[in-house]
C-alpha atoms as a PDB file:
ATOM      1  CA  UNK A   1     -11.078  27.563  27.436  1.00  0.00           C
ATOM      2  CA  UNK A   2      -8.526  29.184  25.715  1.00  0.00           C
ATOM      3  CA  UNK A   3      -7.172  27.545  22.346  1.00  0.00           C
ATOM      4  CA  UNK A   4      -3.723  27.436  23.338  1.00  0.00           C
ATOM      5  CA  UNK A   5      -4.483  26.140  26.831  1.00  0.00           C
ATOM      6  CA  UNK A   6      -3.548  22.875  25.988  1.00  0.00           C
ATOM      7  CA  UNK A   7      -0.207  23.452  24.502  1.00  0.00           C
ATOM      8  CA  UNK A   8       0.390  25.738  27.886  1.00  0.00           C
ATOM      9  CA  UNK A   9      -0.746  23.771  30.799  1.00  0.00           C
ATOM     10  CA  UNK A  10       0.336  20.212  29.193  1.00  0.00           C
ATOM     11  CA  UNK A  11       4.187  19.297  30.563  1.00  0.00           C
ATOM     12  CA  UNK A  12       6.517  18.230  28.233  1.00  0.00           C
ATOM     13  CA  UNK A  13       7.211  14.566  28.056  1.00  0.00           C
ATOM     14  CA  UNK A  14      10.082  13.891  25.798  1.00  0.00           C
ATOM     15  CA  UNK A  15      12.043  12.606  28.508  1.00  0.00           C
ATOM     16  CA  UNK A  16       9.478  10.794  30.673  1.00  0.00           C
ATOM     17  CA  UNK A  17       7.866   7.026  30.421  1.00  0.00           C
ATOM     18  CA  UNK A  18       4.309   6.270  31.521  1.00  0.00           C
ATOM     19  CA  UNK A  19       4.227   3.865  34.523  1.00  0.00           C
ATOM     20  CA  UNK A  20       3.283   0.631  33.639  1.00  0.00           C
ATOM     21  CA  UNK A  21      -0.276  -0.803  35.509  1.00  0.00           C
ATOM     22  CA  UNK A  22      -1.579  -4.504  35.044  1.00  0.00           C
ATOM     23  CA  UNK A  23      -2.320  -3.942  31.439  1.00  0.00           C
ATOM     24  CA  UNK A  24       0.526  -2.256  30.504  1.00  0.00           C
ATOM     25  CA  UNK A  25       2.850  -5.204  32.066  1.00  0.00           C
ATOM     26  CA  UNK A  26       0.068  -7.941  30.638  1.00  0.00           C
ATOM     27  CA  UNK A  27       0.799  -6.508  27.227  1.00  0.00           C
ATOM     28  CA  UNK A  28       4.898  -6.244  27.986  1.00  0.00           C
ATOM     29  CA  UNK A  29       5.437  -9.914  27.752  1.00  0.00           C
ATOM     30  CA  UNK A  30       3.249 -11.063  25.067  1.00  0.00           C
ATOM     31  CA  UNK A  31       4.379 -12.119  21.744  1.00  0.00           C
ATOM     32  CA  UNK A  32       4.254  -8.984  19.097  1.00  0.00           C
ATOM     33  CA  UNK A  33       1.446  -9.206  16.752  1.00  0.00           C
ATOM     34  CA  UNK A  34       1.611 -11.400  13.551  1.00  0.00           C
ATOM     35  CA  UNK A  35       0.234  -8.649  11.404  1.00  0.00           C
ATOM     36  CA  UNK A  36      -1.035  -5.404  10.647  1.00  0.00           C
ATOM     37  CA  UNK A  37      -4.526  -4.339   9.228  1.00  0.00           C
ATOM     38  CA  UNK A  38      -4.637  -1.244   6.856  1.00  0.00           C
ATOM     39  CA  UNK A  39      -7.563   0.410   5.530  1.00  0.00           C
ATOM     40  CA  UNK A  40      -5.077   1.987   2.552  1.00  0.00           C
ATOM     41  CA  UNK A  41      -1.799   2.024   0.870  1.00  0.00           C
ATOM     42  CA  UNK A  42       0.495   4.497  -0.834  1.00  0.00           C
ATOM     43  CA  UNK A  43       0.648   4.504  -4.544  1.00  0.00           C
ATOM     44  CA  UNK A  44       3.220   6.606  -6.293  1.00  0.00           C
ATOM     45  CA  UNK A  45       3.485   7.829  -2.764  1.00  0.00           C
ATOM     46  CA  UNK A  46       0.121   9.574  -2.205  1.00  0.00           C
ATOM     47  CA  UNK A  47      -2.807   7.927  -0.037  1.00  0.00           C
ATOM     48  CA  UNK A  48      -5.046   5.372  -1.191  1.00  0.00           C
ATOM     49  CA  UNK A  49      -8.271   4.176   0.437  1.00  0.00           C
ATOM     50  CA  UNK A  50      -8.986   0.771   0.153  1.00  0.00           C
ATOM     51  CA  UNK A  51     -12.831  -0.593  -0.224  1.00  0.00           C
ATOM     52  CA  UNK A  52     -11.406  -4.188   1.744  1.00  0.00           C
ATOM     53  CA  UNK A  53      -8.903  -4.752   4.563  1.00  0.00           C
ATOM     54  CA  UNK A  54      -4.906  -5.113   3.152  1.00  0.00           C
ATOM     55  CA  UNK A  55      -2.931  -7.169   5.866  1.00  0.00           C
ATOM     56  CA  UNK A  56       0.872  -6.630   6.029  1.00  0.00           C
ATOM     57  CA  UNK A  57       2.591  -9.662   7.635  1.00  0.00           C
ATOM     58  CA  UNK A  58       6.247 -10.676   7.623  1.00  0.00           C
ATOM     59  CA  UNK A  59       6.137 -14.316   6.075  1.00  0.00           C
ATOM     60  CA  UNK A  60       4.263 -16.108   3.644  1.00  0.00           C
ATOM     61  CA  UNK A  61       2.794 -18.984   5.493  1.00  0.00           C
ATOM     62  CA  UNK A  62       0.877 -16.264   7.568  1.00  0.00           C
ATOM     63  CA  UNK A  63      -0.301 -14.424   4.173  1.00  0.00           C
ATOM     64  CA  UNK A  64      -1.644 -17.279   3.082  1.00  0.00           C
ATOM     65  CA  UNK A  65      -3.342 -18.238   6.300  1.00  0.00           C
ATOM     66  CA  UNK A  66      -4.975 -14.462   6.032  1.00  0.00           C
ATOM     67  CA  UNK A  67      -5.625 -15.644   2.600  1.00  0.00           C
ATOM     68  CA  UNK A  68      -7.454 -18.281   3.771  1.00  0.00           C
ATOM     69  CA  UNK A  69      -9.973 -16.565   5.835  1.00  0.00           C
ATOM     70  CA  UNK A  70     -10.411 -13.282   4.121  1.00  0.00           C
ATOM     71  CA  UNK A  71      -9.790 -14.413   0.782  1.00  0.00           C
ATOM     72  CA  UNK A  72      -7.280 -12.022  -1.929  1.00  0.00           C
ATOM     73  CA  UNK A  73      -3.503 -12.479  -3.150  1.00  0.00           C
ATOM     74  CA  UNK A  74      -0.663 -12.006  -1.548  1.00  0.00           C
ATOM     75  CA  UNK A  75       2.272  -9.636  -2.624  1.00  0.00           C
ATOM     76  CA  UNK A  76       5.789  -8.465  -2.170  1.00  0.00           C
ATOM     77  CA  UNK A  77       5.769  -4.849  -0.116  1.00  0.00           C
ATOM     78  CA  UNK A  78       9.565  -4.424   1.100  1.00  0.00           C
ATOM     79  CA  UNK A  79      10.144  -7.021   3.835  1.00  0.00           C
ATOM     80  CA  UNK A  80       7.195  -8.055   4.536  1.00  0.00           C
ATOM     81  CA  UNK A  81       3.818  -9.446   2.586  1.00  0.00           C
ATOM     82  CA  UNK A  82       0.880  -8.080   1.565  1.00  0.00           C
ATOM     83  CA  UNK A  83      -2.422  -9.605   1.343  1.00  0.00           C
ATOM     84  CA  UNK A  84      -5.210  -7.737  -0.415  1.00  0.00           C
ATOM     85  CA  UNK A  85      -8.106  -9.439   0.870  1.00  0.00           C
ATOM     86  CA  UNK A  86     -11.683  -9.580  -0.665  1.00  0.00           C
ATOM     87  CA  UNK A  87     -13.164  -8.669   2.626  1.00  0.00           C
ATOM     88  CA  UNK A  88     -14.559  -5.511   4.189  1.00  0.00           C
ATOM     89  CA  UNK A  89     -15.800  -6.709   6.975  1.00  0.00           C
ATOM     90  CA  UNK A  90     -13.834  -9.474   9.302  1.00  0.00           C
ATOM     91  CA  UNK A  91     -15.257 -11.301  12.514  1.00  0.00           C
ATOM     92  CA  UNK A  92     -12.904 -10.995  15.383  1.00  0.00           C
ATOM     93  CA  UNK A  93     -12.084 -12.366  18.559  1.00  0.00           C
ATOM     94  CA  UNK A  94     -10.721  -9.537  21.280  1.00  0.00           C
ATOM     95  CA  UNK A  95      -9.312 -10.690  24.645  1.00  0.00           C
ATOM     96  CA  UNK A  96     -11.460  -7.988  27.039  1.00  0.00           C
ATOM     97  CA  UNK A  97     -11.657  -4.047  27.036  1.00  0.00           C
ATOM     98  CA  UNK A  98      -7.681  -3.654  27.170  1.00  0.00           C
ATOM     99  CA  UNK A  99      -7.539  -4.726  23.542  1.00  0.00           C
ATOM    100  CA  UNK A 100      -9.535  -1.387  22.212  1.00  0.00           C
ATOM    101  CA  UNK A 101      -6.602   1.620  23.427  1.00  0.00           C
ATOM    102  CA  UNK A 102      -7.026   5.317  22.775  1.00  0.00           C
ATOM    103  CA  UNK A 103      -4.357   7.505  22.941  1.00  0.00           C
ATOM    104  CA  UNK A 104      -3.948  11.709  22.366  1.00  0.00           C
ATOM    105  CA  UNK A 105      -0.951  13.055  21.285  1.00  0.00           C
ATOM    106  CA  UNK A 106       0.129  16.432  20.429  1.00  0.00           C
ATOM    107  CA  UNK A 107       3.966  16.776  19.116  1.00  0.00           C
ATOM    108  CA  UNK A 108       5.994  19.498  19.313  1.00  0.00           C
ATOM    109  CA  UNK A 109       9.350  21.348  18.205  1.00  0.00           C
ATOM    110  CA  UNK A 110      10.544  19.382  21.950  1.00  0.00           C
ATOM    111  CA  UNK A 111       9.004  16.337  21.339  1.00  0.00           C
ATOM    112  CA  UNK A 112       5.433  14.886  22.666  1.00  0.00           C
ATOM    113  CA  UNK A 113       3.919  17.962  24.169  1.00  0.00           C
ATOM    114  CA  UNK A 114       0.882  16.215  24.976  1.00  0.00           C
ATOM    115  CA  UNK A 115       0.038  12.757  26.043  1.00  0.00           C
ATOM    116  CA  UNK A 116      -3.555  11.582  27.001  1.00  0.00           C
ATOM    117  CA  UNK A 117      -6.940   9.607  26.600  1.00  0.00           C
ATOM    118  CA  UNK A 118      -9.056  12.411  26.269  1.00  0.00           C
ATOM    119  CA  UNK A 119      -9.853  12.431  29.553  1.00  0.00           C
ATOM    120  CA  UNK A 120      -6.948  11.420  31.985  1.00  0.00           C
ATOM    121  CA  UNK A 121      -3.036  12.181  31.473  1.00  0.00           C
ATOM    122  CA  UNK A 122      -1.062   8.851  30.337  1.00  0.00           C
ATOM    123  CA  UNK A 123       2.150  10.265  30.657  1.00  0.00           C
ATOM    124  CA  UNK A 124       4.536  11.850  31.890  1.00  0.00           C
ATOM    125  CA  UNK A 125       4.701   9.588  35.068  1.00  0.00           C
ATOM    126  CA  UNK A 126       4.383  13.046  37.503  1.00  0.00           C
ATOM    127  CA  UNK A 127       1.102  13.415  36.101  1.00  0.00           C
ATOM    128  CA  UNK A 128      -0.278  10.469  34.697  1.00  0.00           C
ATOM    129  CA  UNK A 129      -3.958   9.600  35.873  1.00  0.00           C
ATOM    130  CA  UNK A 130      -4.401  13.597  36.797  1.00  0.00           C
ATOM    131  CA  UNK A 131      -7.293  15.035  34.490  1.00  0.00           C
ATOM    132  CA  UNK A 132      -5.725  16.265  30.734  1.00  0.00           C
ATOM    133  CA  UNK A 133      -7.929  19.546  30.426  1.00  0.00           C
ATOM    134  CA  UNK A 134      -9.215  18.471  26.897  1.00  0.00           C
ATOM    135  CA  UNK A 135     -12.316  19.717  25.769  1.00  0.00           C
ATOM    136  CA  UNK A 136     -15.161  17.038  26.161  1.00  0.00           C
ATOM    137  CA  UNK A 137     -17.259  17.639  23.043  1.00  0.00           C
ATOM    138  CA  UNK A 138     -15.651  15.699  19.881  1.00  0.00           C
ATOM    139  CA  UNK A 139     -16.260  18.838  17.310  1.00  0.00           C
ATOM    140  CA  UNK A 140     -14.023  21.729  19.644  1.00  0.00           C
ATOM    141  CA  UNK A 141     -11.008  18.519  19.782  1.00  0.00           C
ATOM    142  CA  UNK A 142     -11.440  18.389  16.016  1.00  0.00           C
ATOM    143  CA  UNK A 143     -11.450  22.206  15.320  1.00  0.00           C
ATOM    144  CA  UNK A 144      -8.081  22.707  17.610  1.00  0.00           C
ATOM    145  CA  UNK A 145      -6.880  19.270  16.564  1.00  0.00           C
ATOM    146  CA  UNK A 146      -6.663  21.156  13.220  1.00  0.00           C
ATOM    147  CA  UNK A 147      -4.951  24.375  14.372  1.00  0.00           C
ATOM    148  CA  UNK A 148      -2.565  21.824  15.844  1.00  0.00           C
ATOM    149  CA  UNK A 149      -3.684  23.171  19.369  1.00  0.00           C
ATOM    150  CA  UNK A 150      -5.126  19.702  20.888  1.00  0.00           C
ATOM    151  CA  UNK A 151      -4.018  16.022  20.511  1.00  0.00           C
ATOM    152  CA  UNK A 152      -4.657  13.782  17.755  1.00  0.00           C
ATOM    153  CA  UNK A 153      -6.608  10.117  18.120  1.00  0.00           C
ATOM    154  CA  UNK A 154      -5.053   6.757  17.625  1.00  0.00           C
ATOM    155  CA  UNK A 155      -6.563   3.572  18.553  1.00  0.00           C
ATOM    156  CA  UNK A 156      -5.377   0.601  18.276  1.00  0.00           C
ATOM    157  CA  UNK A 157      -6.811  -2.781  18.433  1.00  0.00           C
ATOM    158  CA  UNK A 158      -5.362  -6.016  19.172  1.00  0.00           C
ATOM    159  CA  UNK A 159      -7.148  -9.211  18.172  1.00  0.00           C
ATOM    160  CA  UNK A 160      -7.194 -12.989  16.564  1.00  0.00           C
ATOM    161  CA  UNK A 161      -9.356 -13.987  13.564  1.00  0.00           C
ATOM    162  CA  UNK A 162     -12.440 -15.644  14.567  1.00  0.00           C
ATOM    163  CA  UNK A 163     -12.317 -17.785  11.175  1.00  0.00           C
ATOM    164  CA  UNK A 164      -8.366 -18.828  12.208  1.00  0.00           C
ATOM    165  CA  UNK A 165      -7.771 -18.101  15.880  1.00  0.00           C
ATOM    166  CA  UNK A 166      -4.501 -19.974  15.693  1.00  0.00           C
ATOM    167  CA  UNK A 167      -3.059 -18.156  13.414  1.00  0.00           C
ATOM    168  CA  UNK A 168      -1.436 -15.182  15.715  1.00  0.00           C
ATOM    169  CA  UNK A 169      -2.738 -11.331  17.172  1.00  0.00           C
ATOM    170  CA  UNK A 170      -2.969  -8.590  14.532  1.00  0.00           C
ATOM    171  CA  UNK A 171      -3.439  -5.061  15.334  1.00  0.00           C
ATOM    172  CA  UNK A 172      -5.253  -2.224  13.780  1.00  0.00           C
ATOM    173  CA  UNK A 173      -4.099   1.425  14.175  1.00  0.00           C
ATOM    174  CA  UNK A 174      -6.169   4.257  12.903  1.00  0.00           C
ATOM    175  CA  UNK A 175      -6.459   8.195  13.581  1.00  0.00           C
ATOM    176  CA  UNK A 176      -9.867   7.713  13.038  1.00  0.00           C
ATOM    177  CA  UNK A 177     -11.722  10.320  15.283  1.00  0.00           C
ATOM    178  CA  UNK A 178     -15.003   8.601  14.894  1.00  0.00           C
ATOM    179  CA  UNK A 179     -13.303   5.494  16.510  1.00  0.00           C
ATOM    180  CA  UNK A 180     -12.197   7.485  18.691  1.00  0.00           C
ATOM    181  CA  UNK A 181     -15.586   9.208  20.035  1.00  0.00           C
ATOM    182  CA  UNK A 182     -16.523   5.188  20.484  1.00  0.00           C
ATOM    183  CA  UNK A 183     -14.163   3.548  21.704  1.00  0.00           C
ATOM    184  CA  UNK A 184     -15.366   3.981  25.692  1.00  0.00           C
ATOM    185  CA  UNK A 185     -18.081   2.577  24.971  1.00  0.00           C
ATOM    186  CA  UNK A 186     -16.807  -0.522  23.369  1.00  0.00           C
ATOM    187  CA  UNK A 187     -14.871  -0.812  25.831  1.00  0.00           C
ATOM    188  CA  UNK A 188     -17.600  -0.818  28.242  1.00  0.00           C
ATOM    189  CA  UNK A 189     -19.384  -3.671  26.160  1.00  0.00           C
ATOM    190  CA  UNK A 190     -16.558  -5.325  26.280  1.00  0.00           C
ATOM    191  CA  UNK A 191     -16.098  -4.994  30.241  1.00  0.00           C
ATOM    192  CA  UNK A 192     -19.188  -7.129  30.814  1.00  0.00           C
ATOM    193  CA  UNK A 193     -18.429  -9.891  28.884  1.00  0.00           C
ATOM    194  CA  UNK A 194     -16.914 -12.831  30.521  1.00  0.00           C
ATOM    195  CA  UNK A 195     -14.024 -14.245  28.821  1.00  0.00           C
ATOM    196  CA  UNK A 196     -13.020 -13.476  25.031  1.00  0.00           C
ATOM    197  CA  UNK A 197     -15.282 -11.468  22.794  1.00  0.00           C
ATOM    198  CA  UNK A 198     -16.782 -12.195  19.364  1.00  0.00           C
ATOM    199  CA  UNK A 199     -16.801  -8.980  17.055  1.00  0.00           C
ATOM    200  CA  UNK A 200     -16.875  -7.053  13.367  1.00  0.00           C
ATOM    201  CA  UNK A 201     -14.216  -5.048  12.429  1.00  0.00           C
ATOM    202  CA  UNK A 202     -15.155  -3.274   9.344  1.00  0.00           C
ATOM    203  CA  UNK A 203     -14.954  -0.663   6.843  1.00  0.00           C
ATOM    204  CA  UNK A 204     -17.744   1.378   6.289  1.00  0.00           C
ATOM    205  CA  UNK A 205     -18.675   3.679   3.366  1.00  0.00           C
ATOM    206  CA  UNK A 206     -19.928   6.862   5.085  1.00  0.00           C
ATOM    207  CA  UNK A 207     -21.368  10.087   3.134  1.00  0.00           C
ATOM    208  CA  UNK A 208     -21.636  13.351   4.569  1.00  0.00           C
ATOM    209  CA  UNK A 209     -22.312  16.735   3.113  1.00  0.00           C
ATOM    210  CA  UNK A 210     -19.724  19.472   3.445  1.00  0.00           C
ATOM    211  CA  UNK A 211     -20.355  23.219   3.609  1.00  0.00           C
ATOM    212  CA  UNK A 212     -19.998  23.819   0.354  1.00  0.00           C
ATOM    213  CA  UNK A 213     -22.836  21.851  -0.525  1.00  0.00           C
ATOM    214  CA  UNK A 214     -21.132  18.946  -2.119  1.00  0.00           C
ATOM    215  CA  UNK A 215     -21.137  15.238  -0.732  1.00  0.00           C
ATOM    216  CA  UNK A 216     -17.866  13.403   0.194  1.00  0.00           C
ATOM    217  CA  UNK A 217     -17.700   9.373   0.601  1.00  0.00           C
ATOM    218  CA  UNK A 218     -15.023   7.986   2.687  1.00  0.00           C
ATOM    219  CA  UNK A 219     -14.880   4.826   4.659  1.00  0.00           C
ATOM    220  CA  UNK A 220     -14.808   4.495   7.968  1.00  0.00           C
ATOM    221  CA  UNK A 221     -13.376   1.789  10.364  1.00  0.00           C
ATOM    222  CA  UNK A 222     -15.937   0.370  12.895  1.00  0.00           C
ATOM    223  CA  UNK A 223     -15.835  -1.946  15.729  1.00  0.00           C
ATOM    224  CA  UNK A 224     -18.939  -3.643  16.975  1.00  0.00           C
ATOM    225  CA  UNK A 225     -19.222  -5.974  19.750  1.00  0.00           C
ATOM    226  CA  UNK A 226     -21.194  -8.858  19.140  1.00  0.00           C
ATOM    227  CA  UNK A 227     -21.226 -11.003  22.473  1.00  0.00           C
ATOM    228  CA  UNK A 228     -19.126 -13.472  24.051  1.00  0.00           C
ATOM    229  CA  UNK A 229     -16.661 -15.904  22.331  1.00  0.00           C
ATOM    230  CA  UNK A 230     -16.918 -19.416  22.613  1.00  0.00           C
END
């Protein structure tokens, strides 16, 4: 396939919305989330990884709740909190397969060029649930991903603490194109489980050697499914 077929056969979608299905209008009336899960921060505006989880939340009675659970401090960042925890790795409760999403995007001078899940358009409406054309083998999305010739990854996933259910829904977004690759099948774990599911959302120090010889650490977010919730 040509590298530039997926800038020329995908339809611009600037002006279009997705339809919603069951998920979609599930999602549409619940509460926004509580919080927001980072694997970094900025410092002196340049990109920091971060060995343990930093939570951004907009009041201090939920900081200290995450506090609670995944142990750190809490501080000031702009309007909202920031709790540094102590934790890499946090148990998780996630409310069935809809709760893991993976979205493609590819932006252009127009707008969104590009809008899928790697498999299946997701907008705009004319063509949503019509195959995308992306290539199927992660390592040919990566190398036109970087020409900016394919869509990029984000997944997001929505869930509670396991140690503090009550406390509210976070959400984790990352570009993560490892996630990515396994995301289907997490959400095919999570599929046959009946009801809520218990699992481990960490970060996980990977090493890999590059071309050049030389080997490069980074961590990595991963999802695991552990079984059902109760």
């Amino acid at each position: 396939m040509p590298a530039t077929a997926l800038v020329r056969n995908s339809p611009i979608t600037t002006a279009s919305a997705p339809v919603l299905g069951a998920d979609d209008q599930r999602a549409a009336i619940e509460p926004p989330p509580v919080g927001q899960f980072h694997s970094g921060r900025r410092v002196d505006n340049r990109p920091e990884s971060l060995p343990c989880w930093r939570v951004s939340v907009p009041t201090v009675d939920t900081a200290a709740g995450v506090a609670q659970s995944l142990g750190g401090s809490a501080v000031p960042s702009g309007e909202n909190v920031d709790v540094l925890t102590t934790s890499p790795t946090v148990r998780i409760v996630l409310d069935g397969s809809r709760c893991v999403v993976t979205e493609m995007h590819l932006w252009g001078p127009r707008g969104l060029v590009h809008h899928c899940d790697g498999v299946l358009f997701l907008s705009p409406t004319e063509v949503r649930g019509n195959p995308c054309g992306c290539p199927t083998s992660s390592p040919e999305r990566a190398m036109l991903a970087k020409k900016l010739q394919a869509p990029q990854p984000k997944t997001t996933v929505t869930f509670r603490l396991a140690d503090h259910y009550g406390l509210g829904r976070f959400e984790f977004s990352s570009p993560s194109r490892m996630l990515a690759d396994e995301s289907s099948e997490i959400r095919s774990q999570l599929s046959r489980i009946t009801g809520e599911a218990l699992c481990e959302l960490a970060l996980e120090l990977v090493t890999i050697t590059v071309s050049s010889g030389v080997d490069v650490s980074f961590r990595r977010p991963a999802l695991k499914v552990i079984g059902p919730w109760s």
